[in-house]
C-alpha atoms as a PDB file:
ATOM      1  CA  UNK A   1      97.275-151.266 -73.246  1.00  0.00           C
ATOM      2  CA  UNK A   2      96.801-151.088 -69.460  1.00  0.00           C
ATOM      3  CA  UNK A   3      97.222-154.628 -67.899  1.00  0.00           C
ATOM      4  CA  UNK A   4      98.783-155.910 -71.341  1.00  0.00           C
ATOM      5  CA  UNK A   5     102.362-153.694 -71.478  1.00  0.00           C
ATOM      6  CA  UNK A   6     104.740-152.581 -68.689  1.00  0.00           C
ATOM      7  CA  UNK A   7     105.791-150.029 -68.890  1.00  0.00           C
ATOM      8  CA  UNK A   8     103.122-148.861 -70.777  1.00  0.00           C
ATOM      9  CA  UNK A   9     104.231-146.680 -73.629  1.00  0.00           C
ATOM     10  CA  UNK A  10     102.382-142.495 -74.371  1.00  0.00           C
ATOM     11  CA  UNK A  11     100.556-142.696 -77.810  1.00  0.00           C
ATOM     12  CA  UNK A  12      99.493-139.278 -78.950  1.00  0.00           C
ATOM     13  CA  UNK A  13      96.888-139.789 -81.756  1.00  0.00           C
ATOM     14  CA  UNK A  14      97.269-137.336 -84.427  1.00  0.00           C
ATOM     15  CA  UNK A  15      94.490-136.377 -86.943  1.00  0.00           C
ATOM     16  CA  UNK A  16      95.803-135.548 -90.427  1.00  0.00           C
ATOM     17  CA  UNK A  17      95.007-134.191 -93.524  1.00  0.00           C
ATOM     18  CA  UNK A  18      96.879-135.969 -96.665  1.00  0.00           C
ATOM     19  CA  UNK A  19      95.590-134.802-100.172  1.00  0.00           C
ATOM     20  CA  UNK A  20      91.915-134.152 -98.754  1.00  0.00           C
ATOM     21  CA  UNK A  21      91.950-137.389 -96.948  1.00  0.00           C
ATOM     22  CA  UNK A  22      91.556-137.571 -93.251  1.00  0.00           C
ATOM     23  CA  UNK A  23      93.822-140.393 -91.773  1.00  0.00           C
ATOM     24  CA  UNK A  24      94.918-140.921 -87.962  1.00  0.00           C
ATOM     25  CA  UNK A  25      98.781-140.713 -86.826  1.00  0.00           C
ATOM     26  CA  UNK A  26     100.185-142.414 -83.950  1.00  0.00           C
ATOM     27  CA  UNK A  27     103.246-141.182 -81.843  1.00  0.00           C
ATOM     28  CA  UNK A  28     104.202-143.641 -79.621  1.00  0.00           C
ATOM     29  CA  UNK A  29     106.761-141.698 -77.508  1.00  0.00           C
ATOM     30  CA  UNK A  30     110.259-143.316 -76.151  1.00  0.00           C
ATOM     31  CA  UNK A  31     109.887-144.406 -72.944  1.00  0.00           C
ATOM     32  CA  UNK A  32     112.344-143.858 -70.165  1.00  0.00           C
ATOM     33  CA  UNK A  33     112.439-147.038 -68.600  1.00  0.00           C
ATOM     34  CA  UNK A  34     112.754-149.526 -71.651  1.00  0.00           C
ATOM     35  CA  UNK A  35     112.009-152.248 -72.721  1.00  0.00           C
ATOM     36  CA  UNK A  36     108.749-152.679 -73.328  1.00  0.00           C
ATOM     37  CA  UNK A  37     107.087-156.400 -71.519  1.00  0.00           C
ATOM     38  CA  UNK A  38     103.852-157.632 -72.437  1.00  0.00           C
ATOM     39  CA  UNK A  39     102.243-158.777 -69.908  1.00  0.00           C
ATOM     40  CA  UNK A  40      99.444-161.232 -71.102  1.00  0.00           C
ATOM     41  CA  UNK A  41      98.720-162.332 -75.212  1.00  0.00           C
ATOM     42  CA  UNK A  42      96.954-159.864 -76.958  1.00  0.00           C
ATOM     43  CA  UNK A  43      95.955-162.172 -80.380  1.00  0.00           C
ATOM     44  CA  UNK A  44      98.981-162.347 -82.412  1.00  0.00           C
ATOM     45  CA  UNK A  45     100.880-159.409 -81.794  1.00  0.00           C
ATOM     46  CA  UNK A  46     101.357-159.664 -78.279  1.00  0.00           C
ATOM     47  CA  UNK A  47     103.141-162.835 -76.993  1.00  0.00           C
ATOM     48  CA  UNK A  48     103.149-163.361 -72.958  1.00  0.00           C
ATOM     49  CA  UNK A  49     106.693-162.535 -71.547  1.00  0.00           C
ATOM     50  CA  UNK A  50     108.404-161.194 -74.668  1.00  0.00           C
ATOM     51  CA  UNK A  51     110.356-157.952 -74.600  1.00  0.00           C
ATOM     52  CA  UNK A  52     109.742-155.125 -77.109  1.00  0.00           C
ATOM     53  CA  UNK A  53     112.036-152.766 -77.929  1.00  0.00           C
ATOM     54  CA  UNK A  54     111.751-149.249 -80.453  1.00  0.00           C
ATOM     55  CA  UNK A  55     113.901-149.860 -83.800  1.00  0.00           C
ATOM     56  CA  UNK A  56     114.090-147.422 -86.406  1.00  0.00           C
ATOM     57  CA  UNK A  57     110.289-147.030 -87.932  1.00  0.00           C
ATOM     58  CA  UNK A  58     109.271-149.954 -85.888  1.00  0.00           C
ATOM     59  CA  UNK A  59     108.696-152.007 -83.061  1.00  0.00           C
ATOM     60  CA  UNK A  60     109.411-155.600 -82.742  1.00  0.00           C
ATOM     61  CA  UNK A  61     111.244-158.450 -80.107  1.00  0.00           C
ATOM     62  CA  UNK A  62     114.445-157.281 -78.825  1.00  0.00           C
ATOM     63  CA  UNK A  63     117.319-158.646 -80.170  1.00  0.00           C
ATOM     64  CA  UNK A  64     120.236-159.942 -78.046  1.00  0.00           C
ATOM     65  CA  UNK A  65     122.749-156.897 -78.312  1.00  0.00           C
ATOM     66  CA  UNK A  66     120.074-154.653 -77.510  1.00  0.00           C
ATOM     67  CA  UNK A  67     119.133-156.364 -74.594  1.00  0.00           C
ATOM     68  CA  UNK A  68     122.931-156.422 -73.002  1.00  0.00           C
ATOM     69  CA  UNK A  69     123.116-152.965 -73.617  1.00  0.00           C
ATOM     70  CA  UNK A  70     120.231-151.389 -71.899  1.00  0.00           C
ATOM     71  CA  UNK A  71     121.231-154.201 -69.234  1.00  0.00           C
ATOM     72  CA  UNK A  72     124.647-152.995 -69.053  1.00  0.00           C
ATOM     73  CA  UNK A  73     123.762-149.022 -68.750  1.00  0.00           C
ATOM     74  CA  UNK A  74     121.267-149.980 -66.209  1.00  0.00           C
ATOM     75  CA  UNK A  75     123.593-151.234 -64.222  1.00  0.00           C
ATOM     76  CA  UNK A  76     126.446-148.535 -65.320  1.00  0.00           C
ATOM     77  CA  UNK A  77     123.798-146.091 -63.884  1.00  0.00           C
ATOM     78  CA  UNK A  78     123.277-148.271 -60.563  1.00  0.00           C
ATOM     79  CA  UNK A  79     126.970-148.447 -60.001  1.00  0.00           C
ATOM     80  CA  UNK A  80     127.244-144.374 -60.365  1.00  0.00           C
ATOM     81  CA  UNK A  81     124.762-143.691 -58.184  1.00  0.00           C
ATOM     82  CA  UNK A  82     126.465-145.964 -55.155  1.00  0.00           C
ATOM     83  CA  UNK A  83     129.595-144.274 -55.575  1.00  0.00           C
ATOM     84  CA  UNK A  84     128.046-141.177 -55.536  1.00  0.00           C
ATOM     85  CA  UNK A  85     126.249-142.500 -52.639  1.00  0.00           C
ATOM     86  CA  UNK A  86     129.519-143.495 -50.991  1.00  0.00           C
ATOM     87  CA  UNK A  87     131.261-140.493 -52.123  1.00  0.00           C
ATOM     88  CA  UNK A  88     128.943-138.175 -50.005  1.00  0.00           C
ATOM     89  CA  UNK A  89     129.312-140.145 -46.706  1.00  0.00           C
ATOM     90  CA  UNK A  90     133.170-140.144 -47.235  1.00  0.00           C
ATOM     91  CA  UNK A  91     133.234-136.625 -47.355  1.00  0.00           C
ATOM     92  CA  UNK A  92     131.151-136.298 -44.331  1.00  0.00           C
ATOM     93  CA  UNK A  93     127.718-135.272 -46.184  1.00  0.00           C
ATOM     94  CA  UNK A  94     125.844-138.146 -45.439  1.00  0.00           C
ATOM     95  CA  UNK A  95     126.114-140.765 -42.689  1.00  0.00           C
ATOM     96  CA  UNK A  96     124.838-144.478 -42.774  1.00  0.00           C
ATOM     97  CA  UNK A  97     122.740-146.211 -39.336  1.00  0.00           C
ATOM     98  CA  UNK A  98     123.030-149.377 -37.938  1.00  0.00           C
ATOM     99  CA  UNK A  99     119.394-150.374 -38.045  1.00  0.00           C
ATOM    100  CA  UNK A 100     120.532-153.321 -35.455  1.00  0.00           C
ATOM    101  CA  UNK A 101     122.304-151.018 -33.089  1.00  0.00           C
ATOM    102  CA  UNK A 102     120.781-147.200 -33.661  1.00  0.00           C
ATOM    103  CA  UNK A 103     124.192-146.117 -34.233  1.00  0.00           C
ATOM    104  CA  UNK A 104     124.908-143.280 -36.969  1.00  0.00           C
ATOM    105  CA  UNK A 105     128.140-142.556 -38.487  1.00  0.00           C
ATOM    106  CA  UNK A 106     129.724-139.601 -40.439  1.00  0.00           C
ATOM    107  CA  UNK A 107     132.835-138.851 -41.241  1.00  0.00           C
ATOM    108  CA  UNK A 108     132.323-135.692 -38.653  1.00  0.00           C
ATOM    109  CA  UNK A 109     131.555-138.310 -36.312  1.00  0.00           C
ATOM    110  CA  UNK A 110     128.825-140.800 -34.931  1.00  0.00           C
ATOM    111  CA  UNK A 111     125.671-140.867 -31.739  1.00  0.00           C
ATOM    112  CA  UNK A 112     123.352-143.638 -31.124  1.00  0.00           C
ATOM    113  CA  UNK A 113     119.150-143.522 -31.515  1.00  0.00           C
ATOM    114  CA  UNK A 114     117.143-144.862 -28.784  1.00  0.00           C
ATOM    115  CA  UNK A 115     116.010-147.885 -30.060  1.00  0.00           C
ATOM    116  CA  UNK A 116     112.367-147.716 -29.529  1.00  0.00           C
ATOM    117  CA  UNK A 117     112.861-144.880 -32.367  1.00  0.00           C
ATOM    118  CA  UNK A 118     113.919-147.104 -34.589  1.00  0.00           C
ATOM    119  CA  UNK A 119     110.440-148.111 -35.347  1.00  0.00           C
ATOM    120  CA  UNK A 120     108.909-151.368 -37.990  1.00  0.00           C
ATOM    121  CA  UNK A 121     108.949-149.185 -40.755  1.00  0.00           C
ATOM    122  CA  UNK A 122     112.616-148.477 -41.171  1.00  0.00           C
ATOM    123  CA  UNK A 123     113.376-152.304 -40.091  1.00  0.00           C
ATOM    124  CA  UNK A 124     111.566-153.334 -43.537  1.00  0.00           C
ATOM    125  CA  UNK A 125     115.041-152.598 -45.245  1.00  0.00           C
ATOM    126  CA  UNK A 126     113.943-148.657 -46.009  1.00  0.00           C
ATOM    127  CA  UNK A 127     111.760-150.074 -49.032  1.00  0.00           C
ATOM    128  CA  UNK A 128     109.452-147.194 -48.274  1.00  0.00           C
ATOM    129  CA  UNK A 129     112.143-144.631 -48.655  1.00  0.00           C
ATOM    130  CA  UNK A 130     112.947-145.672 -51.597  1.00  0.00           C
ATOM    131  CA  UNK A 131     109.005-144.996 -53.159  1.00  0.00           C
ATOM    132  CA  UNK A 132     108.719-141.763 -51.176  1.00  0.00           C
ATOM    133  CA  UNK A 133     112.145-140.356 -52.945  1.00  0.00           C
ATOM    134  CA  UNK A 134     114.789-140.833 -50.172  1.00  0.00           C
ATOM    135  CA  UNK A 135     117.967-142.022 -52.144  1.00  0.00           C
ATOM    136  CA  UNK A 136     119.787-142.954 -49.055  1.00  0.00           C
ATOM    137  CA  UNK A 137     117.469-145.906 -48.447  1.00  0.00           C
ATOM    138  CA  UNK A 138     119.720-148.980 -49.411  1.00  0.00           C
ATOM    139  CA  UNK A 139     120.047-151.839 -47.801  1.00  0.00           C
ATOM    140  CA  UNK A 140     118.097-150.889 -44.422  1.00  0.00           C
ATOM    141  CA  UNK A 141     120.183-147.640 -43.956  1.00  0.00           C
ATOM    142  CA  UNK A 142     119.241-144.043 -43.679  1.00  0.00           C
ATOM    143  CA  UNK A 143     120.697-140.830 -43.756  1.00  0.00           C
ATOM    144  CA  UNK A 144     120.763-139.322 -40.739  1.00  0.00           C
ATOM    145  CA  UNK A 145     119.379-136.056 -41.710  1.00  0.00           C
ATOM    146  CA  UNK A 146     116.353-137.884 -42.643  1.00  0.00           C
ATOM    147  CA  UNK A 147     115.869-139.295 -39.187  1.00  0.00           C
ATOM    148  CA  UNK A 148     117.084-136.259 -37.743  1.00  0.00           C
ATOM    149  CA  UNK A 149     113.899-134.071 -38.834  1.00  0.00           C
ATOM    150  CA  UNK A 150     111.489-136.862 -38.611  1.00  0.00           C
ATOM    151  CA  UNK A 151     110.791-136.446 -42.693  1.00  0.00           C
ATOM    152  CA  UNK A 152     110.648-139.833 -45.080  1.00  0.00           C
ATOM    153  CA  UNK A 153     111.785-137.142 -48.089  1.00  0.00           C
ATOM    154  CA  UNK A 154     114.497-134.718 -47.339  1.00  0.00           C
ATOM    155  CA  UNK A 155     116.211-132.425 -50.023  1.00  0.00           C
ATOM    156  CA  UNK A 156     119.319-133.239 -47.878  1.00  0.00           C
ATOM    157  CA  UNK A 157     118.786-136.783 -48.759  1.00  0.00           C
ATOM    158  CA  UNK A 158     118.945-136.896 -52.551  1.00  0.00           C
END
């Protein structure tokens, strides 16, 4: 299913006994991050670009409703996370950089980085915070805690 499904879903294959008959079970597992998007055609089950979602004892095309609501709690989640975000550098336990100027700001106050620390990396918009598990990379800021101990993931980050 590699290459044909993103993401691609856990199947557990079961072996089972049923009135002295050995048959095969598969568990495909929820995922996390659906729906399901297949990727290429895979003969007739798979069409190229269509979106697969988990319904009650089977899986099939989404359907419309289903589609605005994972769509809508996605971006639920994404607006809880910026306040959250927000909330900790209003209360002065995170701060925000100017990757143009070098200047960080807290509420507890603000001091400047030498520019030639500010180095390609964190001018790329912090995209590589983001896959090393720094959640104050967002639009090409950091936390200054972060630059402060010269680590790309910092417990005092998340």
């Amino acid at each position: 299913m590699v290459g044909f499904l993103d993401p691609v879903p856990r199947v557990a294959r079961l072996p089972h006994v049923i009135g002295g008959k050995k048959i095969g079970v598969l568990h495909v597992e929820k995922h996390e991050r659906q729906p399901v998007i297949a990727l290429k055609e895979m003969g007739s089950d798979l069409r190229e670009g269509a979106i697969y979602f988990r319904y009650v004892g089977e899986t099939r095309q989404i359907k419309p409703g289903e589609l605005r609501a994972i769509i809508e709690m996605r971006e639920a989640r994404a607006v809880a996370e910026f306040s959250r975000r927000m909330s900790r550098v209003a209360s002065g336990a995170g701060a925000t950089i100017d990757l143009d100027t070098g200047e960080v700001s807290g509420r507890t106050g603000s001091f400047v980085i030498d520019r030639e620390l500010l180095v390609d990396p964190i001018r790329a918009g912090g995209r590589f915070l983001a896959d090393k598990g720094c959640a104050c990379a967002s639009a090409g800021r950091r936390c200054a805690a972060d630059i402060a101990c010269g680590q790309r993931k910092n417990p005092r980050c998340a």
